[in-house]
N, C-alpha and C. Protein backbone atom coordinates (compact mmCIF):
# COMPACT_ATOMS: atom_id res chain seq x y z
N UNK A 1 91.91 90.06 3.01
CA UNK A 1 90.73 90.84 3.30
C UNK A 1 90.16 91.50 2.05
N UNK A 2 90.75 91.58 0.89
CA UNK A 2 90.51 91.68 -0.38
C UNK A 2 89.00 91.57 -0.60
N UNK A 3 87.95 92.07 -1.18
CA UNK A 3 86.67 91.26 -1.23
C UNK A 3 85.77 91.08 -0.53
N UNK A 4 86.33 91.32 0.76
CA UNK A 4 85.35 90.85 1.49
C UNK A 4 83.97 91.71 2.03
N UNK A 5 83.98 93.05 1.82
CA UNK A 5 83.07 94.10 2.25
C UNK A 5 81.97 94.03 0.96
N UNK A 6 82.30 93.13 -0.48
CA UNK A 6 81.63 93.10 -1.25
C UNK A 6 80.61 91.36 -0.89
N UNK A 7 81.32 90.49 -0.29
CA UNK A 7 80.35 89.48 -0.11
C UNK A 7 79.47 89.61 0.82
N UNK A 8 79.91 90.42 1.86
CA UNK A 8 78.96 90.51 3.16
C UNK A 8 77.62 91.92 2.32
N UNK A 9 77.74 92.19 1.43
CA UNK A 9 76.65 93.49 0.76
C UNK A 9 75.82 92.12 -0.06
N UNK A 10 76.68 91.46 -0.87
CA UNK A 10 75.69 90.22 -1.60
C UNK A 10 74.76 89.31 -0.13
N UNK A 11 75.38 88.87 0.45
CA UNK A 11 74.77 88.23 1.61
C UNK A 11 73.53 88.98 2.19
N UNK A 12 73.31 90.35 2.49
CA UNK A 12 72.49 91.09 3.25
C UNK A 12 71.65 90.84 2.25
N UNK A 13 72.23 91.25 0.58
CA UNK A 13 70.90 91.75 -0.32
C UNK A 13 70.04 90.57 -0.66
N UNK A 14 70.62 89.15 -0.32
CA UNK A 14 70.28 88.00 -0.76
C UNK A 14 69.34 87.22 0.67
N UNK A 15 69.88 87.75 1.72
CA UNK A 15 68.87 87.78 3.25
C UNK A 15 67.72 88.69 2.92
N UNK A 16 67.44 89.96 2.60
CA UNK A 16 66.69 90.62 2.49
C UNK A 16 65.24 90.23 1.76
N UNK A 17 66.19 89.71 0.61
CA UNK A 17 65.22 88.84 -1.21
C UNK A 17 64.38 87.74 -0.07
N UNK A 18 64.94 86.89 0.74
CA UNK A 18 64.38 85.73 1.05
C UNK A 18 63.07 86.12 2.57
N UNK A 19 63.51 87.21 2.79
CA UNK A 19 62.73 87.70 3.96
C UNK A 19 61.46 88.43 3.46
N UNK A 20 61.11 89.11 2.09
CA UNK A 20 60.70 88.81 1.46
C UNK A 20 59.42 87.84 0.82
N UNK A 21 60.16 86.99 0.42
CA UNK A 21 60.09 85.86 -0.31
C UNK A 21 59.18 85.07 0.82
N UNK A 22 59.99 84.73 1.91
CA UNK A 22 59.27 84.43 3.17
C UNK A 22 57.96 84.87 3.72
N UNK A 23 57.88 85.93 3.72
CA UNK A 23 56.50 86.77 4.14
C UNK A 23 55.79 86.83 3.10
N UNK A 24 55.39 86.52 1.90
CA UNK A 24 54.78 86.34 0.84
C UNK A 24 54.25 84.81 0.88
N UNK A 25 55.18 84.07 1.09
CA UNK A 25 54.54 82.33 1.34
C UNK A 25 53.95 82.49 2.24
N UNK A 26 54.28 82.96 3.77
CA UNK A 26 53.39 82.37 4.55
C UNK A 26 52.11 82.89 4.51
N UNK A 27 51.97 83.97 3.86
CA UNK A 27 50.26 85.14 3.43
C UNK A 27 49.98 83.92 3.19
N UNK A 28 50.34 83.26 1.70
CA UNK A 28 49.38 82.58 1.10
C UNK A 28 49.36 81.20 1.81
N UNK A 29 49.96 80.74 2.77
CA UNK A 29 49.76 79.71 3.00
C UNK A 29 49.08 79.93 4.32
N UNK A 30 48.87 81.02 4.81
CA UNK A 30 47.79 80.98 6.16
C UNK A 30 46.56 81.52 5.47
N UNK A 31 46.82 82.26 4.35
CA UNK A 31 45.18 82.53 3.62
C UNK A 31 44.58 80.73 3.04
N UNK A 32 45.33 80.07 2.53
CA UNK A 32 45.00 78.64 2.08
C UNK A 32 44.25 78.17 3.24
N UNK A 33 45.01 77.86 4.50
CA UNK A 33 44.79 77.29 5.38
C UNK A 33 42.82 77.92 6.09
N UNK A 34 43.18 79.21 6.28
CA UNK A 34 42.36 79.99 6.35
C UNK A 34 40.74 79.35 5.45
N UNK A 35 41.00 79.49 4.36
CA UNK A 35 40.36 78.70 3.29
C UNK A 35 39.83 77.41 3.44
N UNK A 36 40.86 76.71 3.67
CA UNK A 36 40.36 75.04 4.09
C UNK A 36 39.58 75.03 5.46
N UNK A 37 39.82 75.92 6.42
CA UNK A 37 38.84 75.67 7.75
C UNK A 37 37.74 76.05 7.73
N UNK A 38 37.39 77.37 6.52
CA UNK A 38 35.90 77.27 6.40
C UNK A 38 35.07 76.17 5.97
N UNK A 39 35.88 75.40 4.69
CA UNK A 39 35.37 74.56 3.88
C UNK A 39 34.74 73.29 4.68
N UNK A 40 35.86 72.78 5.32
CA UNK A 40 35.52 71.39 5.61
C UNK A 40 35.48 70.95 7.15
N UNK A 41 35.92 72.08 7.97
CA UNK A 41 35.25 71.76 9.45
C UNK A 41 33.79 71.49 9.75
N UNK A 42 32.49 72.32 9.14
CA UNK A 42 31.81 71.49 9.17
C UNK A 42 31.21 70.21 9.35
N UNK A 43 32.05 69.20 8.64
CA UNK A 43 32.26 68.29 8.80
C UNK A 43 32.65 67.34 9.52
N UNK A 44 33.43 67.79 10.33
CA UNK A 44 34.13 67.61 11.69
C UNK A 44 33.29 67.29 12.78
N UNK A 45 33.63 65.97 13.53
CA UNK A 45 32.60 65.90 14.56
C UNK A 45 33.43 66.84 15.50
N UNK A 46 32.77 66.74 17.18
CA UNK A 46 32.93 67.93 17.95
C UNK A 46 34.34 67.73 18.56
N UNK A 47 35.01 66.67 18.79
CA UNK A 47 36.36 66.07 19.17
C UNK A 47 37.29 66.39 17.71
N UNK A 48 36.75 65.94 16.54
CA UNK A 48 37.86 66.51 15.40
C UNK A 48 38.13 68.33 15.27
N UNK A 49 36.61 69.16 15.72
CA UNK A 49 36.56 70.45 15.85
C UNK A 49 37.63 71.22 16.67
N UNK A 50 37.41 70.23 17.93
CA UNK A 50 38.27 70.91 19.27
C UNK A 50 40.16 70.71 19.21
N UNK A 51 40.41 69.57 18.49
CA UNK A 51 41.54 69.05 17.95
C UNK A 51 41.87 70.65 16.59
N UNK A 52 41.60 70.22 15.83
CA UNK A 52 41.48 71.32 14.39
C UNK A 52 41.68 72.77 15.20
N UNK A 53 40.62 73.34 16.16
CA UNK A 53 40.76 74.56 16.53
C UNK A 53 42.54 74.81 17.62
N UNK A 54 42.54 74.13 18.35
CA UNK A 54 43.91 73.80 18.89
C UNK A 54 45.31 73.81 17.94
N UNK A 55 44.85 73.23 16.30
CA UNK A 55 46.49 73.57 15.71
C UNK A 55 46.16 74.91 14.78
N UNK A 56 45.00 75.08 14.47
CA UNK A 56 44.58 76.18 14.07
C UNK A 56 45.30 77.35 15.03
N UNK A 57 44.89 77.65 16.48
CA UNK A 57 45.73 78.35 17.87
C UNK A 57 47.49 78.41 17.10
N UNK A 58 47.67 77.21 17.17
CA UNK A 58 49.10 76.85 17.18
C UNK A 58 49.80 77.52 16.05
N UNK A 59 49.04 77.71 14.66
CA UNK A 59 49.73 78.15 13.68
C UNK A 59 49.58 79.71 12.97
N UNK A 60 48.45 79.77 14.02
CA UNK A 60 48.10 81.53 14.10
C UNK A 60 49.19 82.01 15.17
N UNK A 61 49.19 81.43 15.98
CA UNK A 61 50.56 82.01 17.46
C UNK A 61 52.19 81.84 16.64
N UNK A 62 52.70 80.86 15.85
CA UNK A 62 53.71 80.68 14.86
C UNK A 62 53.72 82.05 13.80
N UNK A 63 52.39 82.26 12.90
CA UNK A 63 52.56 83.08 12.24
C UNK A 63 52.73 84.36 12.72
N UNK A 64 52.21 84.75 14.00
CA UNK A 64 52.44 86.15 14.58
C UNK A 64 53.63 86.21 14.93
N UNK A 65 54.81 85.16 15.69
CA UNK A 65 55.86 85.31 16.15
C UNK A 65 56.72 85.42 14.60
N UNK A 66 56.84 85.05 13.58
CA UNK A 66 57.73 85.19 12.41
C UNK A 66 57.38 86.30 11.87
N UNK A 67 55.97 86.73 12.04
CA UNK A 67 55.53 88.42 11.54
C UNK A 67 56.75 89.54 12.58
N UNK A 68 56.64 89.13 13.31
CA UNK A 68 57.47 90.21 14.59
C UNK A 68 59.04 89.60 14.21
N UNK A 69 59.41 88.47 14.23
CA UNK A 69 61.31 88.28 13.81
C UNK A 69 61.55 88.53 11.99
N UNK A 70 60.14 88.83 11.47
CA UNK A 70 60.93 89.62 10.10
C UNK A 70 60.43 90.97 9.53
C-alpha cells in the first residue's frame, strides 16, 4: 500500500488537466462548426438544409449534455 495515496492525487490532477483540455476543444470546435453553417448552407438545397439542421440539433443536444457531465 506504499504509494499509493500519491498515484490516485497524480490521476485526479491529470483527470482534471484533460477536463479542461476537453472543454476548450469542444468551444472551438462548436464555434468552427458554428462558422461553417453560416458560410455554406446557403447553398444547400431545401432537403440538404433540413438534413444539415437535424445534425446541427444533434450536436448542439451532445454539446449541452458534456457541458453538464464536466
Amino acid at each position: 500500500m506504499h504509494g499509493k495515496s500519491g498515484c490516485f492525487a497524480m490521476q485526479n490532477s491529470r483527470f482534471r488537466n484533460a477536463k479542461s483540455k476537453l472543454s476548450f476543444s469542444l468551444r472551438i470546435i462548436f464555434t468552427q462548426q458554428e462558422l461553417f453553417s453560416q458560410t455554406t448552407t446557403r447553398f444547400f438545397t431545401a432537403k440538404e438544409k433540413r438534413v444539415y439542421q437535424n445534425l446541427e440539433f444533434r450536436y448542439t443536444l451532445f454539446y449541452s449534455i458534456l457541458l453538464e457531465v464536466f
